[in-house]
C-alpha atoms as a PDB file:
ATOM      1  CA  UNK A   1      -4.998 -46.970 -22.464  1.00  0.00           C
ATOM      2  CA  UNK A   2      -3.187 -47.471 -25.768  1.00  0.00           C
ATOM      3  CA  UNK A   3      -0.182 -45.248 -25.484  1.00  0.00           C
ATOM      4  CA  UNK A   4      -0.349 -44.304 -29.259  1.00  0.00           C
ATOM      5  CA  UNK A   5      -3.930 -42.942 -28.017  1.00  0.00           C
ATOM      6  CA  UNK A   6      -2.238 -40.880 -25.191  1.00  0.00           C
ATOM      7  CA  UNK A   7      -0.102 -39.323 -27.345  1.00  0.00           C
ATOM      8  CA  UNK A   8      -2.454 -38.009 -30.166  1.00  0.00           C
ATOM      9  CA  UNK A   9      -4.574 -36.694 -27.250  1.00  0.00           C
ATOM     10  CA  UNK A  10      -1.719 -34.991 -25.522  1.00  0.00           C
ATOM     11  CA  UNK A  11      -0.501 -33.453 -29.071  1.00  0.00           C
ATOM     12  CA  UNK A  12      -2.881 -30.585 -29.705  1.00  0.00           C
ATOM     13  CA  UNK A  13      -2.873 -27.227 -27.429  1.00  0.00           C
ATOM     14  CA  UNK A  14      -6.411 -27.199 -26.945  1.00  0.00           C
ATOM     15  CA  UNK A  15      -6.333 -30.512 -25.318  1.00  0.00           C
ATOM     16  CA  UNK A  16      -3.601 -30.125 -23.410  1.00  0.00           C
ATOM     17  CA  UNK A  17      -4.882 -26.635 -22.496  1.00  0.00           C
ATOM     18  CA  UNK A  18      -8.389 -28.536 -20.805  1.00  0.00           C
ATOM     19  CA  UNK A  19      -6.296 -30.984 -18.650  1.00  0.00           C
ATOM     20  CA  UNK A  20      -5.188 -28.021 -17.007  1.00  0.00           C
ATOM     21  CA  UNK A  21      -7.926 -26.118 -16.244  1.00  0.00           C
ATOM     22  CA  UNK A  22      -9.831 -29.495 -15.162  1.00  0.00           C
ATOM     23  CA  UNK A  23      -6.606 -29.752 -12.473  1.00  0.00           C
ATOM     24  CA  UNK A  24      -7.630 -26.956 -10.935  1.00  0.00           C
ATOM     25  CA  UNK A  25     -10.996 -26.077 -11.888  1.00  0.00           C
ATOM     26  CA  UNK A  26     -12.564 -23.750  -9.070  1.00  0.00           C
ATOM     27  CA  UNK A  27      -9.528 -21.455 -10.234  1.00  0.00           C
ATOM     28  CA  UNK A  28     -10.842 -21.688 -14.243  1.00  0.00           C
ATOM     29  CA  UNK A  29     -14.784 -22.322 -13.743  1.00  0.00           C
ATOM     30  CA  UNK A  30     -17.681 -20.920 -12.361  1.00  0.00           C
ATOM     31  CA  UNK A  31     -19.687 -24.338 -10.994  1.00  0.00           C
ATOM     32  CA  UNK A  32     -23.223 -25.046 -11.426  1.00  0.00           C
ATOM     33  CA  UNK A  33     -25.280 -24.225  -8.624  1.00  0.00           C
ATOM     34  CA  UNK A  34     -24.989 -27.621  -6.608  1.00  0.00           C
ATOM     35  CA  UNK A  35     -22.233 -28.865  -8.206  1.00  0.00           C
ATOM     36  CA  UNK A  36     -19.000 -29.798  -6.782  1.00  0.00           C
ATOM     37  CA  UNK A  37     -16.564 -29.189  -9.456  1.00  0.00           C
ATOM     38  CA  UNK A  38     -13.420 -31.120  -7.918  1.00  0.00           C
ATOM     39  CA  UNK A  39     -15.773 -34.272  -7.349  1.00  0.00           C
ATOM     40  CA  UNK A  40     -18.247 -34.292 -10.510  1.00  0.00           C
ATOM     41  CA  UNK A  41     -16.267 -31.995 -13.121  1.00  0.00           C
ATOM     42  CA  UNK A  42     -17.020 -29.431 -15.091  1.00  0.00           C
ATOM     43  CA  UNK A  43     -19.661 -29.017 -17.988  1.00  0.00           C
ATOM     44  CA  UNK A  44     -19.136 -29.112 -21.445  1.00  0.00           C
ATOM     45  CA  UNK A  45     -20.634 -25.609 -22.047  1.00  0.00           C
ATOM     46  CA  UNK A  46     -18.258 -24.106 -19.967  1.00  0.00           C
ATOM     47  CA  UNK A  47     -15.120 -25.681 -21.428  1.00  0.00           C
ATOM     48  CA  UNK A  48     -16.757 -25.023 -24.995  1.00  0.00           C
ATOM     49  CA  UNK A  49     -17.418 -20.933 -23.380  1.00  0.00           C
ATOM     50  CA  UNK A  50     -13.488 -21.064 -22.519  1.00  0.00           C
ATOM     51  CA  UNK A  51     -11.937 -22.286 -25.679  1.00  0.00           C
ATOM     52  CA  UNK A  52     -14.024 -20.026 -27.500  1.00  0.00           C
ATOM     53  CA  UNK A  53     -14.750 -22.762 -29.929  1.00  0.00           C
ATOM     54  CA  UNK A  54     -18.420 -24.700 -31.279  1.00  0.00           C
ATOM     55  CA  UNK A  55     -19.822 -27.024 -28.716  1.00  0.00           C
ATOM     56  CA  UNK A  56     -19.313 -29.802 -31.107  1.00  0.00           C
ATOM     57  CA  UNK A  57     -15.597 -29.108 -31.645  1.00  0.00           C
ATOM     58  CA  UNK A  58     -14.836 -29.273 -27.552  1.00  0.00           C
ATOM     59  CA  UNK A  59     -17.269 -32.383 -27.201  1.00  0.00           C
ATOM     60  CA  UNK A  60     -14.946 -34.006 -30.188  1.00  0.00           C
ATOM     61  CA  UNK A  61     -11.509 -32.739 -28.347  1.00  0.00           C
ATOM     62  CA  UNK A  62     -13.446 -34.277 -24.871  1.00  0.00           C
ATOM     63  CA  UNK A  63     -14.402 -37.438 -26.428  1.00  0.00           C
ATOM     64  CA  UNK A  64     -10.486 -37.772 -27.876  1.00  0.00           C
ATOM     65  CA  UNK A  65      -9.028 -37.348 -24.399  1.00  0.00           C
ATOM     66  CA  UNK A  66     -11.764 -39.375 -22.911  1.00  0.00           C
ATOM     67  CA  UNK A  67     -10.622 -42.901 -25.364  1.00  0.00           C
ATOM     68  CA  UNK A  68      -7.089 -41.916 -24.280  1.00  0.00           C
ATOM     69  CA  UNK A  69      -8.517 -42.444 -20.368  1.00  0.00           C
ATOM     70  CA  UNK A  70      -7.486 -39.107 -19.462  1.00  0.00           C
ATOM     71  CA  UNK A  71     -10.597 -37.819 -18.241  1.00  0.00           C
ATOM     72  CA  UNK A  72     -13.922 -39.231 -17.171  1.00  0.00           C
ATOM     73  CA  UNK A  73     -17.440 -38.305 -17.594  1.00  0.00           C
ATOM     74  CA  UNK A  74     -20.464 -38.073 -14.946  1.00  0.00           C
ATOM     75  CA  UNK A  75     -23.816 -37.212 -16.354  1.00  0.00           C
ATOM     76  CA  UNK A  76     -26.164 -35.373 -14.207  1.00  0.00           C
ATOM     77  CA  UNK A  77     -29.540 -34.594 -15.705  1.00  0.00           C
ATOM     78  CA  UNK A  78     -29.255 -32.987 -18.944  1.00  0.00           C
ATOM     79  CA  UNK A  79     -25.561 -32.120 -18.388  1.00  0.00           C
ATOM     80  CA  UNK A  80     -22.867 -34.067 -19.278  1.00  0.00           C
ATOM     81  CA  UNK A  81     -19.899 -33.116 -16.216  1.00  0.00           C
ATOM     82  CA  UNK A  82     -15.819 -34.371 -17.105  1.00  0.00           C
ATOM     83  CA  UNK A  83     -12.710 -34.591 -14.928  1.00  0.00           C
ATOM     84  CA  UNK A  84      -9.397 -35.174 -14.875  1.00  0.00           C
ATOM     85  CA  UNK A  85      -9.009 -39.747 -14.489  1.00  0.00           C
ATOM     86  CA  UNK A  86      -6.131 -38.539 -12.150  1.00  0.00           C
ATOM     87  CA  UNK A  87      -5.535 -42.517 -11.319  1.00  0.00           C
ATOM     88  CA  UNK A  88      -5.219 -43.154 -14.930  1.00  0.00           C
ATOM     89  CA  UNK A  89      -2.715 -39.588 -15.466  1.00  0.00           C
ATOM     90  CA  UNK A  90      -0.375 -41.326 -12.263  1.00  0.00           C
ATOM     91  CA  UNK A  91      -0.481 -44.928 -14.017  1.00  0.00           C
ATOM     92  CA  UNK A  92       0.578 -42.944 -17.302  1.00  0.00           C
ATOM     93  CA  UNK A  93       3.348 -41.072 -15.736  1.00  0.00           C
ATOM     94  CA  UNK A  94       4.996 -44.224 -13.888  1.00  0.00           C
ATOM     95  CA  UNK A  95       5.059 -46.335 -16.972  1.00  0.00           C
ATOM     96  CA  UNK A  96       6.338 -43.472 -18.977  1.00  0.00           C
ATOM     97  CA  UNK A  97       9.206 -43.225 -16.182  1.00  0.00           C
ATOM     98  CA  UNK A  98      10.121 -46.836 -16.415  1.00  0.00           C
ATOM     99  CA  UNK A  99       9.560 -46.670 -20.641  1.00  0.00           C
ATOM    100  CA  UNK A 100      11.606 -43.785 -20.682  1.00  0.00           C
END
């Protein structure tokens, strides 16, 4: 986790806008059927469906937060599923308090 990398992933609304629906994302999504959302994450297609944007744009904005170790990935079947890294978020946060 290269802070420089945290902080271009952080800087755009969109981004910043998916790390908060993946916090909480029973309250944002609708899961696929056998999928638990809190422990596997949430598909692509329905963050793309959300930020009303091309499937290749939100894969680009995932794949940015992903480098920055924001969020990780599990892929089930055809279906790629991300999450909040919230391990990596807390280790971000407590050297940002003792940088800071």
């Amino acid at each position: 986790m290269e802070p420089i990398e945290i902080f271009k992933a952080l800087s755009n609304e969109s981004r910043l806008q998916i790390l908060q629906w993946l916090k909480e994302p029973e309250r944002h999504f609708v899961p696929h059927e056998g999928i638990d959302m809190r422990s596997t994450g949430v598909c692509v297609s329905q963050i793309k469906d959300k930020l009303k944007m091309t499937q290749s744009t939100a894969s680009q904005y995932l794949a940015i937060l992903l480098r920055a170790g924001l969020i990780k990935t599990e892929r089930i079947g055809k279906y790629t599923y991300y999450k909040r890294d919230e391990d990596a978020i807390s280790k971000i946060v407590d050297s940002l308090k003792k940088e800071v």
